[in-house]
Protein backbone atom coordinates (compact mmCIF):
# COMPACT_ATOMS: atom_id res chain seq x y z
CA UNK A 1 46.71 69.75 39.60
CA UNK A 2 46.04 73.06 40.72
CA UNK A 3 43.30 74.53 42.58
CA UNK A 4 42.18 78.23 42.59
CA UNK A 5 40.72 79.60 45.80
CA UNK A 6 39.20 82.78 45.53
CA UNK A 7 37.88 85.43 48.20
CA UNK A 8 36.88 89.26 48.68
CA UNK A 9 33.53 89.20 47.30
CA UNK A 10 30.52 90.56 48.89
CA UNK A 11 28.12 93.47 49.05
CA UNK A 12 28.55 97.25 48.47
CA UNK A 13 26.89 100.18 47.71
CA UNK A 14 27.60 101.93 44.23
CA UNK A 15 30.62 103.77 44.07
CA UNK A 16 32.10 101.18 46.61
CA UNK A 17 35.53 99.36 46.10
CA UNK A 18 36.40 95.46 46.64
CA UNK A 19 39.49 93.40 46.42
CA UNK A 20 39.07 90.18 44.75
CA UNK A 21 42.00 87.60 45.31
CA UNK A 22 42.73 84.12 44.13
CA UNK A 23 45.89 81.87 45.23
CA UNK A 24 46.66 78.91 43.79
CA UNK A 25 48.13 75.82 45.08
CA UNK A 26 49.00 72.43 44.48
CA UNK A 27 51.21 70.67 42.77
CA UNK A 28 52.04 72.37 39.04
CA UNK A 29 54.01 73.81 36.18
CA UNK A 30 54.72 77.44 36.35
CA UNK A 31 51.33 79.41 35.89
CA UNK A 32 51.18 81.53 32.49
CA UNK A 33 47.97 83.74 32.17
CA UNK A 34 45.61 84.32 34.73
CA UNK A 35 42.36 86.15 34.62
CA UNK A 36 39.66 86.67 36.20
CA UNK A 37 35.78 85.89 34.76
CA UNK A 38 32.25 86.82 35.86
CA UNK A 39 28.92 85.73 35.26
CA UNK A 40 25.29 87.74 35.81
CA UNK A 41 21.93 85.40 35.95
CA UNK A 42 21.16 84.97 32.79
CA UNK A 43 23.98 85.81 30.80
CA UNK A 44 26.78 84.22 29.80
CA UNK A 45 30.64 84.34 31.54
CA UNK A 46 32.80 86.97 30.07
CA UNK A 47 35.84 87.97 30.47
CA UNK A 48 36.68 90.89 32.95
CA UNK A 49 40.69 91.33 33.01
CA UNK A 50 43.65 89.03 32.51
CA UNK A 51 46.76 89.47 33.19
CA UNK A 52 50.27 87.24 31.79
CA UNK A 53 53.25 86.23 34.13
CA UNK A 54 55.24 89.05 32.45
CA UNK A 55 52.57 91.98 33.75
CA UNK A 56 50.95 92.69 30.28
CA UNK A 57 46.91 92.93 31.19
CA UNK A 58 44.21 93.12 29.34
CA UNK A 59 40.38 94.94 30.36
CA UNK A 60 37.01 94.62 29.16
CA UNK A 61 35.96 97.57 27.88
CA UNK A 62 33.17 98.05 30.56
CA UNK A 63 35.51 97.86 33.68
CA UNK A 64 38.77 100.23 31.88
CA UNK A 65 39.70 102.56 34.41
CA UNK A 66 37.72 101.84 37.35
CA UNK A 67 39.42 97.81 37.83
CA UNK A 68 43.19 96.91 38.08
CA UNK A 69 44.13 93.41 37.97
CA UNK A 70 47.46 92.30 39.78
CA UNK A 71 49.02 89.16 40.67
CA UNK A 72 52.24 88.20 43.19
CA UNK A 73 54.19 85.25 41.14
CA UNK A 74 56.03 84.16 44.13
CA UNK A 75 52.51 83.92 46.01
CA UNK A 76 50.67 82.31 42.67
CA UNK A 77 48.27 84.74 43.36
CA UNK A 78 46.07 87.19 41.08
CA UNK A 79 44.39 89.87 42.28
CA UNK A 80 41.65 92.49 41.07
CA UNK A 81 40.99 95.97 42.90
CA UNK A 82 37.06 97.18 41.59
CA UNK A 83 36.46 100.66 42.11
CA UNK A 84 33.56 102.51 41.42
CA UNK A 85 31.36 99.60 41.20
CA UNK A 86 28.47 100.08 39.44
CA UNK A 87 24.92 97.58 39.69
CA UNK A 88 26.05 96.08 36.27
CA UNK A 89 29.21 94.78 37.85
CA UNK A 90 26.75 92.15 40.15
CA UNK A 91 27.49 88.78 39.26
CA UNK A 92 29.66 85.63 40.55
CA UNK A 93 33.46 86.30 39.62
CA UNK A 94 35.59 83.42 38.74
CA UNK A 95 39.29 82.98 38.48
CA UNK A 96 40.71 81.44 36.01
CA UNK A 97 44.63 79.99 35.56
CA UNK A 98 46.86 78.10 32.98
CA UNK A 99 50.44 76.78 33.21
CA UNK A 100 53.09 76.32 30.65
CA UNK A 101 53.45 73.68 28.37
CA UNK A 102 50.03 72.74 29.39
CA UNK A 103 46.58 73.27 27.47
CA UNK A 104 44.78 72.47 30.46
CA UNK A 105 42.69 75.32 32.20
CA UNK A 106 41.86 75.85 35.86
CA UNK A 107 38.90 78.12 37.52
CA UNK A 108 38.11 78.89 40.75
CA UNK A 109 35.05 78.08 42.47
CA UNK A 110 33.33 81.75 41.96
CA UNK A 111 32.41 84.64 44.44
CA UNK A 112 29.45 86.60 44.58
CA UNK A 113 30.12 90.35 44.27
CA UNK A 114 26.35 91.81 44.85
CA UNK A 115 26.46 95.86 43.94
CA UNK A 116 23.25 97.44 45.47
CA UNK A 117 21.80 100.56 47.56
């Protein structure tokens, strides 16, 4: 089993910067992909970046060049740098794991990132 822990969220003025990070832990097979997820009232949960245990990422096209997504393999930990936050980018952010040779798929419990004057 694995559990996802995240933490950094919180509230900032536009044009502010915050440092999402989730570790993992428990008991598992090596973790493959991890990304991280968010979700505004209302809509539904889309992807944000992800990021493979090689270092290839990925971006939605709404957060290219102002969030960097990271991640520590020794620490099983993923990590996402927002920049230049805009009020779109309010919403709960949720991490999100897998492990080889496994189809299962593990999230975090959310955190509210709140982007307002």
């Amino acid at each position: 089993q694995v559990q996802l822990v995240e933490s950094g969220g919180g509230l900032v003025q536009p044009g502010g910067s915050l440092r999402l990070s989730c570790a993992a832990s428990g008991s598992f097979n090596p973790i493959n992909n991890m990304g991280w997820y968010r979700q505004a009232p209302g809509k539904q949960r889309e992807l944000v970046a992800g990021i493979t245990r090689g270092g290839s990422t990925a971006y939605a096209d709404s957060v290219k060049g102002r969030f960097t997504i990271s991640r520590d393999n020794a620490k099983n930990t993923v990590y996402l740098q927002m920049n230049s936050l805009k009020p779109e980018d309010t919403a709960v952010y949720y991490c999100n794991a897998n492990l080889f040779l496994s189809t299962a798929d593990y999230w975090g419990q959310g955190t509210q990132v709140t982007v307002s004057p």
